[in-house]
C-alpha atoms as a PDB file:
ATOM      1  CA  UNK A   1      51.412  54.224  90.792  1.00  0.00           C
ATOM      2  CA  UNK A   2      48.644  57.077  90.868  1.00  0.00           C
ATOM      3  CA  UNK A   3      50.779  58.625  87.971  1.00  0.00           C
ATOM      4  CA  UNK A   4      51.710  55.606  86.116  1.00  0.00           C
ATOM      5  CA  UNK A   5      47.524  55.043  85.774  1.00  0.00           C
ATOM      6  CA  UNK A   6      46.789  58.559  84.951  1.00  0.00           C
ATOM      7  CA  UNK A   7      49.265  58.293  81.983  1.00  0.00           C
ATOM      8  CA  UNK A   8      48.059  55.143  81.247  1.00  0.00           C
ATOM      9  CA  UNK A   9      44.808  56.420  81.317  1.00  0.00           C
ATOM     10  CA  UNK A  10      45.286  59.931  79.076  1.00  0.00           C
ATOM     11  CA  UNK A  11      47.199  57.605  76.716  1.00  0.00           C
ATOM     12  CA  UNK A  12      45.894  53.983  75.852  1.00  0.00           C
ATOM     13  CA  UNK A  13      44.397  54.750  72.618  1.00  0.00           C
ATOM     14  CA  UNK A  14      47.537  55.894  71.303  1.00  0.00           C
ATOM     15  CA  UNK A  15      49.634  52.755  72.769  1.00  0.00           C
ATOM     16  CA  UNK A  16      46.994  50.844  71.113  1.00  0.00           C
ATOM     17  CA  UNK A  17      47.823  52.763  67.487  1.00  0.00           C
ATOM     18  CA  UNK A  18      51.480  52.146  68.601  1.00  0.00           C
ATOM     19  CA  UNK A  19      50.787  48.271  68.932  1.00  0.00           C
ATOM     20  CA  UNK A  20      51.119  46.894  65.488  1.00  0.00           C
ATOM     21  CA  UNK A  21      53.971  49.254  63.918  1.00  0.00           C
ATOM     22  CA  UNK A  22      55.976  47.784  67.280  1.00  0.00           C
ATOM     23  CA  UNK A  23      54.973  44.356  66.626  1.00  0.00           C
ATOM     24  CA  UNK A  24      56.165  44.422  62.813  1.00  0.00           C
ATOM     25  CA  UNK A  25      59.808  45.529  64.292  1.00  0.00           C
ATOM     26  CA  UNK A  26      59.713  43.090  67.024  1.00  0.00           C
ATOM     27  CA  UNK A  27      58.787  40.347  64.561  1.00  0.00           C
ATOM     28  CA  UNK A  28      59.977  41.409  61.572  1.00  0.00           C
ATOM     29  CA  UNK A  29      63.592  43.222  62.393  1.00  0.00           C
ATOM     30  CA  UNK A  30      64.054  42.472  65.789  1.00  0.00           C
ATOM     31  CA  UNK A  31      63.325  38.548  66.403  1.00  0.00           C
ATOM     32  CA  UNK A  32      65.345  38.010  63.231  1.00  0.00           C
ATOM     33  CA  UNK A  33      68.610  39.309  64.244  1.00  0.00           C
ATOM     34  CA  UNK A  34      69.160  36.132  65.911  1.00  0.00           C
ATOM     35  CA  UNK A  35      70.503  34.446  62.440  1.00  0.00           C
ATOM     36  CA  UNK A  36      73.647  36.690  62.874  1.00  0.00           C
ATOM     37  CA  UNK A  37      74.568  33.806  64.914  1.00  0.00           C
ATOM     38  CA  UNK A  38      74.724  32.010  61.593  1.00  0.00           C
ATOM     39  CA  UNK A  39      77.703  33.842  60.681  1.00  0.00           C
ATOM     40  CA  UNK A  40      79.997  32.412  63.885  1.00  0.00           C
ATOM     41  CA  UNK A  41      78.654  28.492  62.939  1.00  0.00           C
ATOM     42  CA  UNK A  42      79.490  26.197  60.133  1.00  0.00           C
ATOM     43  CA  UNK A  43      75.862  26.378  59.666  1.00  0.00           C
ATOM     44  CA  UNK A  44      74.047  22.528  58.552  1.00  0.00           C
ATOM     45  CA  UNK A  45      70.576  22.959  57.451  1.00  0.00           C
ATOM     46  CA  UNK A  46      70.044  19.637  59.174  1.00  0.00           C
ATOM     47  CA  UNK A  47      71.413  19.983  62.400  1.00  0.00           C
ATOM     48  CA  UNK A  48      70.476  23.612  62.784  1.00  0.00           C
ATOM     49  CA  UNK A  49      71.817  26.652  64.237  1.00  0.00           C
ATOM     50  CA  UNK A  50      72.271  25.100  67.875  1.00  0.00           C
ATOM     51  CA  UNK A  51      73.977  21.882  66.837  1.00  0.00           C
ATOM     52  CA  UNK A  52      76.176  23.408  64.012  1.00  0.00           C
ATOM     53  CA  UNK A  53      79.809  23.933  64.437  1.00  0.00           C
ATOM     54  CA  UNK A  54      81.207  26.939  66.324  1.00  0.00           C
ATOM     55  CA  UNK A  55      83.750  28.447  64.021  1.00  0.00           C
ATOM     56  CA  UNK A  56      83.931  31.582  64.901  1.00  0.00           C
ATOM     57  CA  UNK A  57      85.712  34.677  62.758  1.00  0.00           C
ATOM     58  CA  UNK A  58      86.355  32.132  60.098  1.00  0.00           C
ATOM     59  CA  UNK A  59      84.345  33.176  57.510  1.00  0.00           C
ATOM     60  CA  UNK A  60      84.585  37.079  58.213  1.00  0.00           C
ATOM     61  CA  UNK A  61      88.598  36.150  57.560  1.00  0.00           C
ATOM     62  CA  UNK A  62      87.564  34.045  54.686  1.00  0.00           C
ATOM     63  CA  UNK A  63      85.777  37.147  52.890  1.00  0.00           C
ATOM     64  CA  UNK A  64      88.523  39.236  53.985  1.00  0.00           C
ATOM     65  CA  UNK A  65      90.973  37.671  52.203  1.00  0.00           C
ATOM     66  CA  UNK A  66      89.439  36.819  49.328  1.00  0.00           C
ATOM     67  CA  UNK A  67      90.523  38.400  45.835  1.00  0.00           C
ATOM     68  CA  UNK A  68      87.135  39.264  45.333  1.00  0.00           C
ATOM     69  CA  UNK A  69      86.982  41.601  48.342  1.00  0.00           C
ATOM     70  CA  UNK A  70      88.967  44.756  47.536  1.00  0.00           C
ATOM     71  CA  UNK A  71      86.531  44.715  44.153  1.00  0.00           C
ATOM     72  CA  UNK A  72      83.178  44.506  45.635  1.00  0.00           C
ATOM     73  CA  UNK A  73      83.886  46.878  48.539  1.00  0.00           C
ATOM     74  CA  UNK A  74      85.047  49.281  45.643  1.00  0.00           C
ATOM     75  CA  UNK A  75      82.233  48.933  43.731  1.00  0.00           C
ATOM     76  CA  UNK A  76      79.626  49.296  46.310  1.00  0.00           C
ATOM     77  CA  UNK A  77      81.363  52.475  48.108  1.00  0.00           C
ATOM     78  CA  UNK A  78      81.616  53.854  44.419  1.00  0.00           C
ATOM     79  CA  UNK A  79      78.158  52.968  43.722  1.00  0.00           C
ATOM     80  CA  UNK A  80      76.935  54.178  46.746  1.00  0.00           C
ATOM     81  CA  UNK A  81      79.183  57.558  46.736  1.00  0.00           C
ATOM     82  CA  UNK A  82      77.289  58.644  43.146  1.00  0.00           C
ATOM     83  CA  UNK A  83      73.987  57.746  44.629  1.00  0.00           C
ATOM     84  CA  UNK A  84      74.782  60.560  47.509  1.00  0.00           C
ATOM     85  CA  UNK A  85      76.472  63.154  45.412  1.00  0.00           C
ATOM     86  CA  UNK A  86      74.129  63.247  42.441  1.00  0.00           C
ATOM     87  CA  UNK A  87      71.130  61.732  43.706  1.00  0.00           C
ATOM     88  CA  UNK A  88      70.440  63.358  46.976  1.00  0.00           C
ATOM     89  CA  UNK A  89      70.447  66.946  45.448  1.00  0.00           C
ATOM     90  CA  UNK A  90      67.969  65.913  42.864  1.00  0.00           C
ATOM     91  CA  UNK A  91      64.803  65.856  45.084  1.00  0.00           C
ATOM     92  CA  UNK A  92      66.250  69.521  46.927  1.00  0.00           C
ATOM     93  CA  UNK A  93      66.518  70.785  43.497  1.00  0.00           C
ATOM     94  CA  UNK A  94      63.121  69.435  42.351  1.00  0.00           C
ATOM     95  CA  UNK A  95      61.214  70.760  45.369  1.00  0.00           C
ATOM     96  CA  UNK A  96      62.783  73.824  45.388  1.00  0.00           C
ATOM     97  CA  UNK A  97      61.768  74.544  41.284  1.00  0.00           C
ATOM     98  CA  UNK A  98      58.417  73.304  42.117  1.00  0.00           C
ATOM     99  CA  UNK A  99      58.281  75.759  45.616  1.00  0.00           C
ATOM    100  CA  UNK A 100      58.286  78.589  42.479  1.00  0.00           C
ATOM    101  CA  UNK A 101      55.495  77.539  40.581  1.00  0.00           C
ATOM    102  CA  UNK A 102      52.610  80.088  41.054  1.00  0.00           C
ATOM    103  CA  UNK A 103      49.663  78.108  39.105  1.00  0.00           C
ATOM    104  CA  UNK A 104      47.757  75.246  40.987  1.00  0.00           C
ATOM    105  CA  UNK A 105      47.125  73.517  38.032  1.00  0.00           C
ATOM    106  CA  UNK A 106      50.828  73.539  36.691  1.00  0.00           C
ATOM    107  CA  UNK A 107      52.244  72.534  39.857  1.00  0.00           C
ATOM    108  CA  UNK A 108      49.783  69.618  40.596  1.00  0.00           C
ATOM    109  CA  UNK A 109      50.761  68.258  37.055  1.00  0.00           C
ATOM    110  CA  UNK A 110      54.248  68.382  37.536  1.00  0.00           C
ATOM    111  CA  UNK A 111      54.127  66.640  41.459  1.00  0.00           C
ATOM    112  CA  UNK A 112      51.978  63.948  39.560  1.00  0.00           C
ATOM    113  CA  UNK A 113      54.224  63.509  36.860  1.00  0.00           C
ATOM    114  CA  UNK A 114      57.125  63.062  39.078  1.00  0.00           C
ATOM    115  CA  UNK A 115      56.101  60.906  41.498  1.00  0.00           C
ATOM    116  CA  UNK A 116      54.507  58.293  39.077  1.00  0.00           C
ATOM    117  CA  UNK A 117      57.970  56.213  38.113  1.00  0.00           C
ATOM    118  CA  UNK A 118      58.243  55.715  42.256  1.00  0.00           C
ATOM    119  CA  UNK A 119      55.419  53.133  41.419  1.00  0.00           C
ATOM    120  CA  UNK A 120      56.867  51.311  38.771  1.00  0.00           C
ATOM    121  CA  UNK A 121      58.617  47.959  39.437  1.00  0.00           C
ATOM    122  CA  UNK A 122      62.187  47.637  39.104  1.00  0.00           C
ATOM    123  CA  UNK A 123      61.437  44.838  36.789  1.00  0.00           C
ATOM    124  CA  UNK A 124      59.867  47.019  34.311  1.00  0.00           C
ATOM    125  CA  UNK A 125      62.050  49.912  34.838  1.00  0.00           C
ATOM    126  CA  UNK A 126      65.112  47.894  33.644  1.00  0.00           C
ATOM    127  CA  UNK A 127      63.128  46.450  31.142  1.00  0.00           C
ATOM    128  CA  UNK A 128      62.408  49.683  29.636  1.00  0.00           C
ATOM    129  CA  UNK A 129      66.063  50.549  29.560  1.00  0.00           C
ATOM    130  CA  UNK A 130      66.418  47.171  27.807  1.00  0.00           C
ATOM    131  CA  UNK A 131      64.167  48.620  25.467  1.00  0.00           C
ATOM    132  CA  UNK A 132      65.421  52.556  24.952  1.00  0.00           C
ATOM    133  CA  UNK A 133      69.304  51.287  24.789  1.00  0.00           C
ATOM    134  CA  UNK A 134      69.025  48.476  22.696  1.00  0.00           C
ATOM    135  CA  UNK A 135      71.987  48.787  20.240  1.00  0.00           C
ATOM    136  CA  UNK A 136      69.639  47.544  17.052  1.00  0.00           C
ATOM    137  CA  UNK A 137      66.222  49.004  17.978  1.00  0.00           C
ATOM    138  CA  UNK A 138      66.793  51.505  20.998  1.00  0.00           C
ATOM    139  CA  UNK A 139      65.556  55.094  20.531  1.00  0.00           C
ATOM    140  CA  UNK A 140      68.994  56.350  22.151  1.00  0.00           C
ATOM    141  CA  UNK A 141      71.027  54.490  19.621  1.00  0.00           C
ATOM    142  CA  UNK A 142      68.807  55.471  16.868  1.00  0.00           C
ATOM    143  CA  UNK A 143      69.514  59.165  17.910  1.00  0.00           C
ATOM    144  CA  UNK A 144      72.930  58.150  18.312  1.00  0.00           C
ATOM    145  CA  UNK A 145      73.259  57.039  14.593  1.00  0.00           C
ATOM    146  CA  UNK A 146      71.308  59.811  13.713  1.00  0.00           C
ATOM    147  CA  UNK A 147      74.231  62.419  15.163  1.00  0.00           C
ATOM    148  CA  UNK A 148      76.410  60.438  12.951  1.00  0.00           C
ATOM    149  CA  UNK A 149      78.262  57.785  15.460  1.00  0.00           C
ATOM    150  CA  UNK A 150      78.113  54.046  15.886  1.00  0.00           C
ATOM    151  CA  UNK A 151      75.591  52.224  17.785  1.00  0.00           C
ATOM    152  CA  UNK A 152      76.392  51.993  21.845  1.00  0.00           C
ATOM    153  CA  UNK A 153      75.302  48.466  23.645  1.00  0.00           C
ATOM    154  CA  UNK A 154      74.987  50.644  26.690  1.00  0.00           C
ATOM    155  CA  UNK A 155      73.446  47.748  28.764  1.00  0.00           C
ATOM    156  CA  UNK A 156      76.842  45.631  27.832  1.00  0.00           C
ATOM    157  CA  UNK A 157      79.276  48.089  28.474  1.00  0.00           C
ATOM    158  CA  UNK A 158      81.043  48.119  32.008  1.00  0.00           C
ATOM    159  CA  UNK A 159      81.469  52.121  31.710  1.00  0.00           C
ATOM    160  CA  UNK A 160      78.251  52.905  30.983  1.00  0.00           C
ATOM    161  CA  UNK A 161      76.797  50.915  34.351  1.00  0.00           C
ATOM    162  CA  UNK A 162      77.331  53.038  37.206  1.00  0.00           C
ATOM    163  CA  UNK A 163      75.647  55.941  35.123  1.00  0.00           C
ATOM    164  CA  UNK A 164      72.789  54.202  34.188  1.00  0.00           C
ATOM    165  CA  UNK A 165      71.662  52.909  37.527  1.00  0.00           C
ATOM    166  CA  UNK A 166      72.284  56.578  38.902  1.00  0.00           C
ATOM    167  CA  UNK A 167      70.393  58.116  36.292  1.00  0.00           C
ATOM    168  CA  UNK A 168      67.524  55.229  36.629  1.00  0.00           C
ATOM    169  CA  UNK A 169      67.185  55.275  40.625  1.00  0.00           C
ATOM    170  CA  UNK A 170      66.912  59.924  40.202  1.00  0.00           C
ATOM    171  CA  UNK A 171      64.056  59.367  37.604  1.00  0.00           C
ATOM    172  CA  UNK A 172      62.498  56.615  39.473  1.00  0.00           C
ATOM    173  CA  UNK A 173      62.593  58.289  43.077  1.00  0.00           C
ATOM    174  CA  UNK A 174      63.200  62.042  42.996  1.00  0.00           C
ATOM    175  CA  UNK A 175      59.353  63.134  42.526  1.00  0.00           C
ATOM    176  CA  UNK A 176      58.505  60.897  45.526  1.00  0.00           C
ATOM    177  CA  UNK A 177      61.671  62.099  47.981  1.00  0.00           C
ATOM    178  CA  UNK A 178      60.474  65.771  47.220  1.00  0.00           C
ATOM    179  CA  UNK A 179      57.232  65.278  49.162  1.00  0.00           C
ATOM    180  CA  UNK A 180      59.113  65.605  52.228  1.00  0.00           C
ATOM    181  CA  UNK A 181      61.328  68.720  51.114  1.00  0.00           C
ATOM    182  CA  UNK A 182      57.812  70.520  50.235  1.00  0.00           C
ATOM    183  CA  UNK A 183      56.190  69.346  53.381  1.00  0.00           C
ATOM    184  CA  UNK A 184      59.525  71.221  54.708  1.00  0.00           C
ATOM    185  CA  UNK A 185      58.440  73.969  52.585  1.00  0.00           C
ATOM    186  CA  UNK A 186      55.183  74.638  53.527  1.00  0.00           C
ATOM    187  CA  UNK A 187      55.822  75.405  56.915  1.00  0.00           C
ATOM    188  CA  UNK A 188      58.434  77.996  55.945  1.00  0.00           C
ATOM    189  CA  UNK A 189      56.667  81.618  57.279  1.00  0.00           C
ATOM    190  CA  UNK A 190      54.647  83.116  54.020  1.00  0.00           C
ATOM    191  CA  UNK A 191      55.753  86.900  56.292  1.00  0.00           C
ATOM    192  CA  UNK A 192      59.586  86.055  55.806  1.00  0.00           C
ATOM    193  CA  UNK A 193      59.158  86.636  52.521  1.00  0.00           C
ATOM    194  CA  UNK A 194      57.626  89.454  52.137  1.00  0.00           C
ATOM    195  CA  UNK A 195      59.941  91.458  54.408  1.00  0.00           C
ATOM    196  CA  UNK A 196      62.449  90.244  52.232  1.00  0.00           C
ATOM    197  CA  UNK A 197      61.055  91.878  49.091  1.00  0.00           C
ATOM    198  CA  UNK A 198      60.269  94.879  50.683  1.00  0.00           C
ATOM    199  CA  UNK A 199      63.931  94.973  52.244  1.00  0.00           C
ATOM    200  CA  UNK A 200      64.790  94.437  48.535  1.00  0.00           C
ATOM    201  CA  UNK A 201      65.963  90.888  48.508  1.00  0.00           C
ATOM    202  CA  UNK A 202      65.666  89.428  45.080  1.00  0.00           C
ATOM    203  CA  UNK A 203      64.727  85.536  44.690  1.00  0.00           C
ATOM    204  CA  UNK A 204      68.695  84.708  44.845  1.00  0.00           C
ATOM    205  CA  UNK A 205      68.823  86.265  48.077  1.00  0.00           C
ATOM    206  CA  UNK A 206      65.445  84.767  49.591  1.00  0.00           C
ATOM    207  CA  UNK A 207      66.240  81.403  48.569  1.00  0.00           C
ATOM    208  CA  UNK A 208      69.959  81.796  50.076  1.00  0.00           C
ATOM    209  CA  UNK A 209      68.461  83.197  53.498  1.00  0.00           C
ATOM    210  CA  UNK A 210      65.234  82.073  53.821  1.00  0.00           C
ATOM    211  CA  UNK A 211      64.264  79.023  52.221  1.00  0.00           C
ATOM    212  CA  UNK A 212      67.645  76.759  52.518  1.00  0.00           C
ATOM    213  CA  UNK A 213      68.049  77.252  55.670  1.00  0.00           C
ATOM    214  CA  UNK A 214      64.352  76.605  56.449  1.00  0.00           C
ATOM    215  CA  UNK A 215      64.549  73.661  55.336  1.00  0.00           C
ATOM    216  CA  UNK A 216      68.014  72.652  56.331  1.00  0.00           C
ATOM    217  CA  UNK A 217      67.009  70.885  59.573  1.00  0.00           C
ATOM    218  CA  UNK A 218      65.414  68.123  56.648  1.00  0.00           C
ATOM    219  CA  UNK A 219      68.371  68.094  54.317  1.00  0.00           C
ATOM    220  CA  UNK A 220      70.691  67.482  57.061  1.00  0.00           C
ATOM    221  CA  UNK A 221      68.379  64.597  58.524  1.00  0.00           C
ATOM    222  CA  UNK A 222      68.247  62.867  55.047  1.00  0.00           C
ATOM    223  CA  UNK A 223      71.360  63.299  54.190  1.00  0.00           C
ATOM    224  CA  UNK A 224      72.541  61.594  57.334  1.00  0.00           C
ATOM    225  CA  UNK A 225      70.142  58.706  56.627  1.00  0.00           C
ATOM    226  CA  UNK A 226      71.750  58.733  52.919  1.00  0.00           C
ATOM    227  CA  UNK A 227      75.340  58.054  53.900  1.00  0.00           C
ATOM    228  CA  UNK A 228      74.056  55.545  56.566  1.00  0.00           C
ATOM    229  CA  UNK A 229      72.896  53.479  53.346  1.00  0.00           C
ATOM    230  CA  UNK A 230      76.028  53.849  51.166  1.00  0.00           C
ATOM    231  CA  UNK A 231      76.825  50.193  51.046  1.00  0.00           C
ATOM    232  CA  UNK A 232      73.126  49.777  50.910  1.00  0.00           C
ATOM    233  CA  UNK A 233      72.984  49.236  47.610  1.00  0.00           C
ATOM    234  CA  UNK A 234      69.690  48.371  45.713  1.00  0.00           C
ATOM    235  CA  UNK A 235      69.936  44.637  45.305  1.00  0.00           C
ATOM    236  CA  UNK A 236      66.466  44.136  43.163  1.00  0.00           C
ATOM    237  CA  UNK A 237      67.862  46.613  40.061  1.00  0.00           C
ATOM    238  CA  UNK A 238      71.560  45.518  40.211  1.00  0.00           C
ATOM    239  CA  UNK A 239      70.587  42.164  39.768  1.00  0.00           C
ATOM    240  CA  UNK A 240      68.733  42.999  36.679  1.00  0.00           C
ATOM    241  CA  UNK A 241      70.902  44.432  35.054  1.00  0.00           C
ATOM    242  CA  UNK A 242      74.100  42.482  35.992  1.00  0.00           C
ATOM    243  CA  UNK A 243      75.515  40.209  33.306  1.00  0.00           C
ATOM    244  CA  UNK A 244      79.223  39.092  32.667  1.00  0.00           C
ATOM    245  CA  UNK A 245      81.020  41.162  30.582  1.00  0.00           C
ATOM    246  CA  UNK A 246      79.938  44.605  33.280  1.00  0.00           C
ATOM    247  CA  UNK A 247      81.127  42.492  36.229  1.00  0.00           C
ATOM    248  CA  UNK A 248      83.866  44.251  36.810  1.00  0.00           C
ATOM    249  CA  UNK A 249      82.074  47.616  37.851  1.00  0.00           C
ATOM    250  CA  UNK A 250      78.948  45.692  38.476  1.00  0.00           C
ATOM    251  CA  UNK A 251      79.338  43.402  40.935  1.00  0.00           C
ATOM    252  CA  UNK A 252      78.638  44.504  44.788  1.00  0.00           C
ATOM    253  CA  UNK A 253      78.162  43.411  47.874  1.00  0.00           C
ATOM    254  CA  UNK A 254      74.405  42.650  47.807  1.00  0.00           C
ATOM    255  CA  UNK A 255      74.474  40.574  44.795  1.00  0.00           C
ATOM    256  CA  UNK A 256      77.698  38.612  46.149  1.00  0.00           C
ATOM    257  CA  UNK A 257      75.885  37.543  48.897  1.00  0.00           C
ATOM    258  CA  UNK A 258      72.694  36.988  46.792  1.00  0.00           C
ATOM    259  CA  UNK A 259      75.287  34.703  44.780  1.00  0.00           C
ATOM    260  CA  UNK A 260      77.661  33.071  47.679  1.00  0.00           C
ATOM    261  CA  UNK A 261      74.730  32.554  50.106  1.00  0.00           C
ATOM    262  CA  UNK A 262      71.650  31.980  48.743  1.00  0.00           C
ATOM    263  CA  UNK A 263      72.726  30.262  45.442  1.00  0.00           C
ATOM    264  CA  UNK A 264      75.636  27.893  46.670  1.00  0.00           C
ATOM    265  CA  UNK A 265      74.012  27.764  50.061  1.00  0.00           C
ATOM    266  CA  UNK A 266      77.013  28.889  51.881  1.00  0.00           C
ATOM    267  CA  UNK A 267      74.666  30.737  54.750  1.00  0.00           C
ATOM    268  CA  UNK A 268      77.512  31.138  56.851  1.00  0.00           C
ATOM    269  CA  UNK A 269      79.086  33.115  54.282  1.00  0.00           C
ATOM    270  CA  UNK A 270      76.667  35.109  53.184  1.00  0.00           C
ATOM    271  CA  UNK A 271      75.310  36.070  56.326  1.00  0.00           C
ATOM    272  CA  UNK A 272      78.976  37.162  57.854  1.00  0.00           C
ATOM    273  CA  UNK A 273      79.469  39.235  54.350  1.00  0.00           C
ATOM    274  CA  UNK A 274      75.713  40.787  55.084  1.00  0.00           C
ATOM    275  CA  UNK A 275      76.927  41.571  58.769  1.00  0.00           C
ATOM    276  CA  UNK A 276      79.754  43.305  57.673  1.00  0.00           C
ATOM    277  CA  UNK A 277      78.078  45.328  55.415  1.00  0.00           C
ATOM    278  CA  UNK A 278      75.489  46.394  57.998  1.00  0.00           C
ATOM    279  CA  UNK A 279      78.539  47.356  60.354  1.00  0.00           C
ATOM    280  CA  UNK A 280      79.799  49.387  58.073  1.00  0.00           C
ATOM    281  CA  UNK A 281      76.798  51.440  57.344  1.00  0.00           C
ATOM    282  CA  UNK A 282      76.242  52.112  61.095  1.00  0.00           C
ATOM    283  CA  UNK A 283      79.510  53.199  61.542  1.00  0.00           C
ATOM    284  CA  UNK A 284      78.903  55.216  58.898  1.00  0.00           C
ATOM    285  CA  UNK A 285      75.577  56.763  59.942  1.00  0.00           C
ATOM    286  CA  UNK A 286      76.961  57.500  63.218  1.00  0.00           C
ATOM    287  CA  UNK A 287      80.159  59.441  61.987  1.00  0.00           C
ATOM    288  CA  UNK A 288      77.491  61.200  59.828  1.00  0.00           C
ATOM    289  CA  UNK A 289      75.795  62.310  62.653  1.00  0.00           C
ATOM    290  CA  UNK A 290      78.774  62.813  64.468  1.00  0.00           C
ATOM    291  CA  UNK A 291      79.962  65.367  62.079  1.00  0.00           C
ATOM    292  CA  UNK A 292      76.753  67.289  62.109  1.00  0.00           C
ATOM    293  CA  UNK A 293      76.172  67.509  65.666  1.00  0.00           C
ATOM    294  CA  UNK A 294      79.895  69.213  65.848  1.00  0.00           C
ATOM    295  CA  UNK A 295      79.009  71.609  62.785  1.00  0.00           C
ATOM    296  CA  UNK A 296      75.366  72.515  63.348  1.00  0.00           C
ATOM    297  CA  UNK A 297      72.379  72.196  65.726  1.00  0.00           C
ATOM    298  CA  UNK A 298      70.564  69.230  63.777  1.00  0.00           C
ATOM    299  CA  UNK A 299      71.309  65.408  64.434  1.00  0.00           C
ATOM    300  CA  UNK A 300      69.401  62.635  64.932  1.00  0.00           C
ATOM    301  CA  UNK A 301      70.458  62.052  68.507  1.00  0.00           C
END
């Protein structure tokens, strides 16, 4: 007990800083976990979740065999897969090209630059792609017809989709993901470096030996957190830009449910396709984690 109080005692204040971030999970991811139940019940608005009908695994089945199933679950692993592979170098890349920069001012400039589009709505982000790829107006097209080939209606085009929102999400969030990459960085030893130069390493050979693997313990960490969200797909921008004729490459998970659950107010539905999809990226997370714990000294756990 004498212990228990002199913790208490040599740690309050922080508790007391520790008090609201672990009320917003209790209240805001914690308490609402209880609508999974939703996904068991034939769920009446009117009766509620109590008094609702206990079906069980019917509508995970439901889903499961549905035609639409083997396409979404494509689409949203594909989706998700491009996100990893050519966004989650982007910020290593961009942090690694700004590590080089000698001049303050130069350097400052380009971190500002960068990180700006983070703060732009998604809204106006696909707007301005409305905008830049419009097949009668757009400045791509207009450089397109300028090369000498027909106008593209990129935004129509079910090809062109997957690219797009790739391209959109790097230029939106790279600048901001660098920050912690160059936090990383920073607490690489200046003295490493210069016994490199003297040994005659040339910047090849210090980047190689010094600065990947000083920040590797960061890459590894992201990158775990990255393939935990592969079926995590950005529900706000999708949404945006989905229309018809790019359904067929379009058309995920999130914006199923969006669709099925919210829209026809199938809850049950939705929420067992939601559940699913939040299995999935656990299981996924953990094999990530898994794998680097067998093949390195960094995990999460």
């Amino acid at each position: 007990m004498a212990q228990f109080r002199f913790r208490w005692n040599r740690s309050k204040y922080l508790l007391l800083l520790f008090l609201p971030a672990l009320a917003y999970y209790v209240l805001f991811k914690y308490v609402p976990m209880f609508g999974i139940l939703i996904s068991f019940k034939d769920y009446n608005a009117f009766k509620g979740v109590w008094a609702s009908e206990w079906v069980g695994f019917k509508y995970y089945s439901l889903f499961f065999h549905s035609p639409d199933f083997p396409k979404l679950l494509r689409n949203t692993v594909v989706l998700g897969a491009y996100k990893v592979v050519f966004g989650f170098p982007a910020p290593i890349a961009l942090a690694l090209l700004l590590n080089e920069v000698r001049l303050g001012i130069v350097k400052r400039l380009a971190q500002t630059i960068s990180y700006l589009p983070h703060f732009i709505s998604n809204v106006v982000v696909v707007s301005m792609m409305f905008l830049f790829l419009s097949p009668s107006s757009g400045l791509v097209n207009r450089v397109v017809e300028w090369l000498g080939y027909s106008s593209i209606n990129f935004m129509q085009d079910e090809h062109y989709f997957r690219t797009l929102y790739v391209l959109s999400e790097i230029w939106q969030h790279v600048g901001w993901e660098t920050i912690i990459y160059l936090a990383a960085l920073s607490a690489i030893d200046p003295q490493l470096y210069e016994a490199a130069r003297v040994d005659g390493a040339n910047r090849w050979h210090q980047l190689r030996h010094i600065t990947l693997p000083g920040i590797s313990a960061a890459i590894v960490i992201l990158f775990i957190l990255n393939v935990g969200h592969v079926l995590d797909i950005g529900f706000e921008k999708v949404l945006l830009m989905l229309n018809p004729s790019i359904y067929s490459t379009a058309d995920v998970l999130s914006t199923y449910v969006y669709r099925t659950g919210i829209q026809s107010m199938n809850y049950s539905y939705g929420t067992a396709i939601d559940l699913f999809t939040s299995v999935v990226n656990l299981l996924f997370i953990l094999t990530a984690n898994w794998i680097s714990r067998r093949t390195s000294e960094t995990s999460l756990w």
